[in-house]
N, C-alpha and C. Protein backbone atom coordinates (compact mmCIF):
# COMPACT_ATOMS: atom_id res chain seq x y z
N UNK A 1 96.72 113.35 107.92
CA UNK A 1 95.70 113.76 108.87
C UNK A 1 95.21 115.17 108.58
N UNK A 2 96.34 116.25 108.80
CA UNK A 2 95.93 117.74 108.28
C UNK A 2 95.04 117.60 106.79
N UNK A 3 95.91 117.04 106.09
CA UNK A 3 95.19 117.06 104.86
C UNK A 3 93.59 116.36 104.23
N UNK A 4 93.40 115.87 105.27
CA UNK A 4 91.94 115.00 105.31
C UNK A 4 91.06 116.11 105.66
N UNK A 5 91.29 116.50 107.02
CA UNK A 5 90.51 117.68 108.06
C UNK A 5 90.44 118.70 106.94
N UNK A 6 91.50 119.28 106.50
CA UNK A 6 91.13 120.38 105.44
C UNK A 6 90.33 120.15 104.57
N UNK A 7 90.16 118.61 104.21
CA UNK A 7 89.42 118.67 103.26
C UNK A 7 87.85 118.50 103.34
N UNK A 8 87.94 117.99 104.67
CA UNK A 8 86.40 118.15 105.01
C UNK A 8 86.31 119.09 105.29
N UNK A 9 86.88 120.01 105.91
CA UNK A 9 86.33 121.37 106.14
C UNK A 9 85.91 121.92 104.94
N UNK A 10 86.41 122.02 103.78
CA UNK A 10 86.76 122.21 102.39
C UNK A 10 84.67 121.90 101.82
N UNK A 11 84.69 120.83 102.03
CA UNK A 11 83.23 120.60 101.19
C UNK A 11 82.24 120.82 102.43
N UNK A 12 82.66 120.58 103.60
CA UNK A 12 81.21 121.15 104.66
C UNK A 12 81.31 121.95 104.77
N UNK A 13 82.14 123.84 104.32
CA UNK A 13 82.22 124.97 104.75
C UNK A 13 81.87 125.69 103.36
N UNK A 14 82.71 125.41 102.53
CA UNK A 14 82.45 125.81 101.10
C UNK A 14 81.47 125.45 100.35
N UNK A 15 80.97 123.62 100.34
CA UNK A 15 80.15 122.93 98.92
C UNK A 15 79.74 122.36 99.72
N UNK A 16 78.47 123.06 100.71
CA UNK A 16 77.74 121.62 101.39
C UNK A 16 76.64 121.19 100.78
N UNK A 17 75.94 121.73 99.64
CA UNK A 17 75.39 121.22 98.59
C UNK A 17 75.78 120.45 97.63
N UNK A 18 77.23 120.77 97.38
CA UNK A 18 77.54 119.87 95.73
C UNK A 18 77.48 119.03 95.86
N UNK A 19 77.53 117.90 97.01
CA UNK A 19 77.64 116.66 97.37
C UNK A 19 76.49 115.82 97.49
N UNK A 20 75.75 115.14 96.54
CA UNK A 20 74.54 113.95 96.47
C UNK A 20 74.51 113.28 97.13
N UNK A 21 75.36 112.29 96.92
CA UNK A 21 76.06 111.43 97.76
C UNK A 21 77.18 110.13 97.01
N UNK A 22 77.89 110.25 98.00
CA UNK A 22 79.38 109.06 97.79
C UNK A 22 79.07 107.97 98.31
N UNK A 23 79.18 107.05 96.75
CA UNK A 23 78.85 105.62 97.14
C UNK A 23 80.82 105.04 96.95
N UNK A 24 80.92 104.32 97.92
CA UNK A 24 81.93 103.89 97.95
C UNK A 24 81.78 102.25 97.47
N UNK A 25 82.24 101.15 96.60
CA UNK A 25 82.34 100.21 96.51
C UNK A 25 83.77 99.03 96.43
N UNK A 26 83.69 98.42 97.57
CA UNK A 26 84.47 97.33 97.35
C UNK A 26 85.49 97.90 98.29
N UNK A 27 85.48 98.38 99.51
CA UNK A 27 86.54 99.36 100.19
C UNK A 27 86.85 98.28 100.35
N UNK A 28 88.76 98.21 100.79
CA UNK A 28 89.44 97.17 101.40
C UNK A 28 89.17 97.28 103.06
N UNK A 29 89.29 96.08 103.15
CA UNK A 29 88.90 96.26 104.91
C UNK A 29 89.56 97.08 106.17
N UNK A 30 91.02 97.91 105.87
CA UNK A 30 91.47 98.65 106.56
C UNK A 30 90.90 100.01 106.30
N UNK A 31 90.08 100.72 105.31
CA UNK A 31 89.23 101.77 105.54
C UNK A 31 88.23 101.61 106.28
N UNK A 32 87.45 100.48 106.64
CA UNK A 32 86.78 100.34 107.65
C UNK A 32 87.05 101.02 108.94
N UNK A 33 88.15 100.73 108.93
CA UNK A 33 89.09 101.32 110.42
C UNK A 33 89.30 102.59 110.47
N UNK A 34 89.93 103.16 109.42
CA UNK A 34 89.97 104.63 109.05
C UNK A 34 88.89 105.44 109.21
N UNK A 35 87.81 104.77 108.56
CA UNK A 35 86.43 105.41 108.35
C UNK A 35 86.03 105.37 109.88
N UNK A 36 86.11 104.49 110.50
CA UNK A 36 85.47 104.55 112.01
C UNK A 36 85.93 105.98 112.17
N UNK A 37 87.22 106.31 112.45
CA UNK A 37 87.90 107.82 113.07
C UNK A 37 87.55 108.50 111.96
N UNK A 38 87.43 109.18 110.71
CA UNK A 38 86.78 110.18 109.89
C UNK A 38 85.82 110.64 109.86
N UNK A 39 84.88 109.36 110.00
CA UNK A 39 83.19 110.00 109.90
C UNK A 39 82.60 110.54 111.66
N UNK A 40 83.91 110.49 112.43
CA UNK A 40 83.59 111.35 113.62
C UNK A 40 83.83 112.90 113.12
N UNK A 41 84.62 113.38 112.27
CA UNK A 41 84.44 114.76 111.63
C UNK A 41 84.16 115.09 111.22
N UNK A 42 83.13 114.22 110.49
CA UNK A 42 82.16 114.83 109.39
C UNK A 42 80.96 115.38 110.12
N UNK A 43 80.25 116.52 109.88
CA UNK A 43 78.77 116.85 109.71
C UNK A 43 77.72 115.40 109.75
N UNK A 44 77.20 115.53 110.57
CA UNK A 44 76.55 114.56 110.40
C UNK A 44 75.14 114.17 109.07
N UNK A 45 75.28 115.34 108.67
CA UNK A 45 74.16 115.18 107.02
C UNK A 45 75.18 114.95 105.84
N UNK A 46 76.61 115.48 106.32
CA UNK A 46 77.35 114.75 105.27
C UNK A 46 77.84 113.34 105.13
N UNK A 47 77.66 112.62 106.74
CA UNK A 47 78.02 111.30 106.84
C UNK A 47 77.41 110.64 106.35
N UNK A 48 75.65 111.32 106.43
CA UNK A 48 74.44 110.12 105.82
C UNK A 48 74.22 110.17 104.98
N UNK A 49 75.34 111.00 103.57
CA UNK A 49 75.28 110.76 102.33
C UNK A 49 76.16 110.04 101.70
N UNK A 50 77.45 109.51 102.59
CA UNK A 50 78.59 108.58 102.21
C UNK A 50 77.52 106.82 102.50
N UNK A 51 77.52 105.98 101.18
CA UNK A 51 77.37 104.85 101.97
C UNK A 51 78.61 103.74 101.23
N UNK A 52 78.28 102.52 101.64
CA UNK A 52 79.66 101.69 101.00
C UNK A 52 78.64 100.49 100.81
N UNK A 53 79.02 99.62 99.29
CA UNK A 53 78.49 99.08 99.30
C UNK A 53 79.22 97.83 98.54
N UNK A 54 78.93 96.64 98.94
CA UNK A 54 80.05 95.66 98.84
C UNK A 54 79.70 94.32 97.32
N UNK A 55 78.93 94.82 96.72
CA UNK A 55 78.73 94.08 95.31
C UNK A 55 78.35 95.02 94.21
N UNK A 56 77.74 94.38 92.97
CA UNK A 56 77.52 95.51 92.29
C UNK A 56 75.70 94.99 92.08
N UNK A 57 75.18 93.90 93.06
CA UNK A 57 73.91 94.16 93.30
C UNK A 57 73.52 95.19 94.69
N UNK A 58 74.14 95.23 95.68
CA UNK A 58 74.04 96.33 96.04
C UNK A 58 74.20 98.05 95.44
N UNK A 59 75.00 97.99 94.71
CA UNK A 59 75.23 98.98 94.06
C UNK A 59 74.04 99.59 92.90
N UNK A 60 73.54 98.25 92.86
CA UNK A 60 72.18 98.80 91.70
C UNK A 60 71.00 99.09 92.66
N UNK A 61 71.50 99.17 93.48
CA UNK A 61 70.02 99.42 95.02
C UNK A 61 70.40 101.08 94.74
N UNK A 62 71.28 101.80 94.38
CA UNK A 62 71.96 103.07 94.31
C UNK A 62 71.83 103.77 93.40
N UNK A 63 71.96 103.05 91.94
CA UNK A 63 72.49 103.65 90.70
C UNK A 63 71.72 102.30 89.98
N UNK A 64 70.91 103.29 88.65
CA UNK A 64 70.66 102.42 88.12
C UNK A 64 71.13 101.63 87.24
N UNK A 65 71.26 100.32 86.82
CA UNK A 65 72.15 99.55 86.16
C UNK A 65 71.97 100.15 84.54
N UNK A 66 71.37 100.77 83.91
CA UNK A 66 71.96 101.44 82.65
C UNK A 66 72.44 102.55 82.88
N UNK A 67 72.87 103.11 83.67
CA UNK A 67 73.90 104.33 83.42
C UNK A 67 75.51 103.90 84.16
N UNK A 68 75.43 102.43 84.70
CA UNK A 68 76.48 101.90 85.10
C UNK A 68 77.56 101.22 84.09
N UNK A 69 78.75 101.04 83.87
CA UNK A 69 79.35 100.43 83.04
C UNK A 69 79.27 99.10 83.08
N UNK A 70 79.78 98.01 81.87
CA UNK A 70 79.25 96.98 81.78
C UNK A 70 79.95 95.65 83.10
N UNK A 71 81.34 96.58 83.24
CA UNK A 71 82.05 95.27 84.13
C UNK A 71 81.40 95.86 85.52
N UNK A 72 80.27 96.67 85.37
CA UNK A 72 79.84 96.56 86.90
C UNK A 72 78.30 96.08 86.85
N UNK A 73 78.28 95.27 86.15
CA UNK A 73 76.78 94.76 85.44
C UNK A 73 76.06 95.67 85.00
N UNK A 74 76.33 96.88 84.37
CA UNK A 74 75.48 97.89 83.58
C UNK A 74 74.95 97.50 82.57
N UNK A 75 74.60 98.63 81.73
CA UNK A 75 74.62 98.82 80.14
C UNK A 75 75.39 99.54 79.26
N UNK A 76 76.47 100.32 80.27
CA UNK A 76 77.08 100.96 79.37
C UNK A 76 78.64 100.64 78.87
N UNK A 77 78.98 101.15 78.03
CA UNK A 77 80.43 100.37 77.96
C UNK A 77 81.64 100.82 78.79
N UNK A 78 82.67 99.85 78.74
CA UNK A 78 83.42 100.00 79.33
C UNK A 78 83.98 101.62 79.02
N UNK A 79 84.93 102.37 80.41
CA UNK A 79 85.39 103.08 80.09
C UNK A 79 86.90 103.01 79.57
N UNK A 80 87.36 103.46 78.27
CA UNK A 80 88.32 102.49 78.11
C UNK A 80 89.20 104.29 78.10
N UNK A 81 90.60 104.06 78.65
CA UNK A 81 91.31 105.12 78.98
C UNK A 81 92.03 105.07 77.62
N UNK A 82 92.17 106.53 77.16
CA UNK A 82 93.35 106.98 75.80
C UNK A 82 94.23 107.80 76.15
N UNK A 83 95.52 107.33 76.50
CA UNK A 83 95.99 108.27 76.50
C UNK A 83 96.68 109.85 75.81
N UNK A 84 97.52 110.45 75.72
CA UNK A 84 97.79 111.72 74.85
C UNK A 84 98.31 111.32 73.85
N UNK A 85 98.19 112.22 72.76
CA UNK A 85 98.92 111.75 71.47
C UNK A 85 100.14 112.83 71.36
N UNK A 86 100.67 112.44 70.89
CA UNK A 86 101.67 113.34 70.60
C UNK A 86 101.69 115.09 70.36
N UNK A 87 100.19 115.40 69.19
CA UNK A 87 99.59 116.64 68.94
C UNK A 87 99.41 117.08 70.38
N UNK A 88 98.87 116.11 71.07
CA UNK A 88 98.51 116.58 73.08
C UNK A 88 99.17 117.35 73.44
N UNK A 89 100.58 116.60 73.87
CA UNK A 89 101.33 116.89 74.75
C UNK A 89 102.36 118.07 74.21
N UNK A 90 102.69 118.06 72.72
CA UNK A 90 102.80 119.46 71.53
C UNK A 90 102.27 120.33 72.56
N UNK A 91 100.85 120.36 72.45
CA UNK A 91 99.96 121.53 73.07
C UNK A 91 100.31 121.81 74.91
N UNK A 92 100.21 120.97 75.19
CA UNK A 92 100.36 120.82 76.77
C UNK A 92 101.38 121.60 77.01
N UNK A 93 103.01 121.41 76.37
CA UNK A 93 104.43 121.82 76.49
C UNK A 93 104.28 123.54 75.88
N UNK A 94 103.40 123.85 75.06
CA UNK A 94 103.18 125.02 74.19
C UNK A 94 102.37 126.19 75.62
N UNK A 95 101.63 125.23 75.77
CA UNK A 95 100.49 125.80 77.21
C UNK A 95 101.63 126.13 78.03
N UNK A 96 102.28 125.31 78.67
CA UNK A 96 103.16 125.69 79.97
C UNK A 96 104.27 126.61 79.98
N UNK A 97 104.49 126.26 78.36
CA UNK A 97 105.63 127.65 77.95
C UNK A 97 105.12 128.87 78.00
N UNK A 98 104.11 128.58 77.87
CA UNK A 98 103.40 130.22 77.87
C UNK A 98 102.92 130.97 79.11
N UNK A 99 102.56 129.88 79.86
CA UNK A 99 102.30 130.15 81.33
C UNK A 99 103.08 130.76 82.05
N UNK A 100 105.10 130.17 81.56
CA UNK A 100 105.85 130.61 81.94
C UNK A 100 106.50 131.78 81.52
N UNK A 101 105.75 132.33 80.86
CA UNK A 101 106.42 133.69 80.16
C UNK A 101 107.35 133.01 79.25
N UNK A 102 107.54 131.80 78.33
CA UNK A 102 108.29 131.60 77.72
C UNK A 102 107.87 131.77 75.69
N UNK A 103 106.83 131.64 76.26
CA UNK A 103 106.33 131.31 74.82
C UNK A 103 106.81 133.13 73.51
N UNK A 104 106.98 133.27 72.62
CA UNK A 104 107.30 134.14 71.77
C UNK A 104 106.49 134.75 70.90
N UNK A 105 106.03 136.04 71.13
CA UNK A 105 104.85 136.09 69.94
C UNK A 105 105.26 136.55 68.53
């Protein structure tokens, strides 16, 4: 709960511009419920930029279907996740050592 409230306070006090708007798709039906009690704390110009929309022909009413990916009937390709390689996480462990005052010059 605290942590929600902060966070709207967070983008309606700090970034009430950065926000275009949040399309939500395919919510499970218990955010429905949630959302009833949240969008009573929102700003009301920030509420009327959240919408939800329940296909991905609705969704092209939003966003146009070539800058969408393909499993959402776009044109673009899938986003396919990579994870770290080994050189990565080398670096990552090198980064944090150093962060920690550990690293040696």
């Amino acid at each position: 709960y605290q942590h929600i409230k902060f966070f709207i306070n967070l983008i309606e006090n700090y970034y009430p511009e950065l926000l275009g708007q949040v399309i939500i798709l395919n919510a499970p039906w218990i955010f429905y419920g949630c959302w009833t009690i949240i969008s009573k704390w929102l700003d009301p110009t920030l509420r009327d930029e959240i919408r939800f929309v329940k296909n991905e022909v609705e969704l092209a009413q939003h966003i146009d279907p070539s800058a969408l990916p393909r499993r959402l009937n776009g044109a673009q390709p899938d986003f396919e996740y990579i994870g770290p390689t080994a050189d990565d996480d080398a670096m990552i462990a090198t980064i944090r050592a150093d962060a920690q005052g550990k690293a040696k010059a």
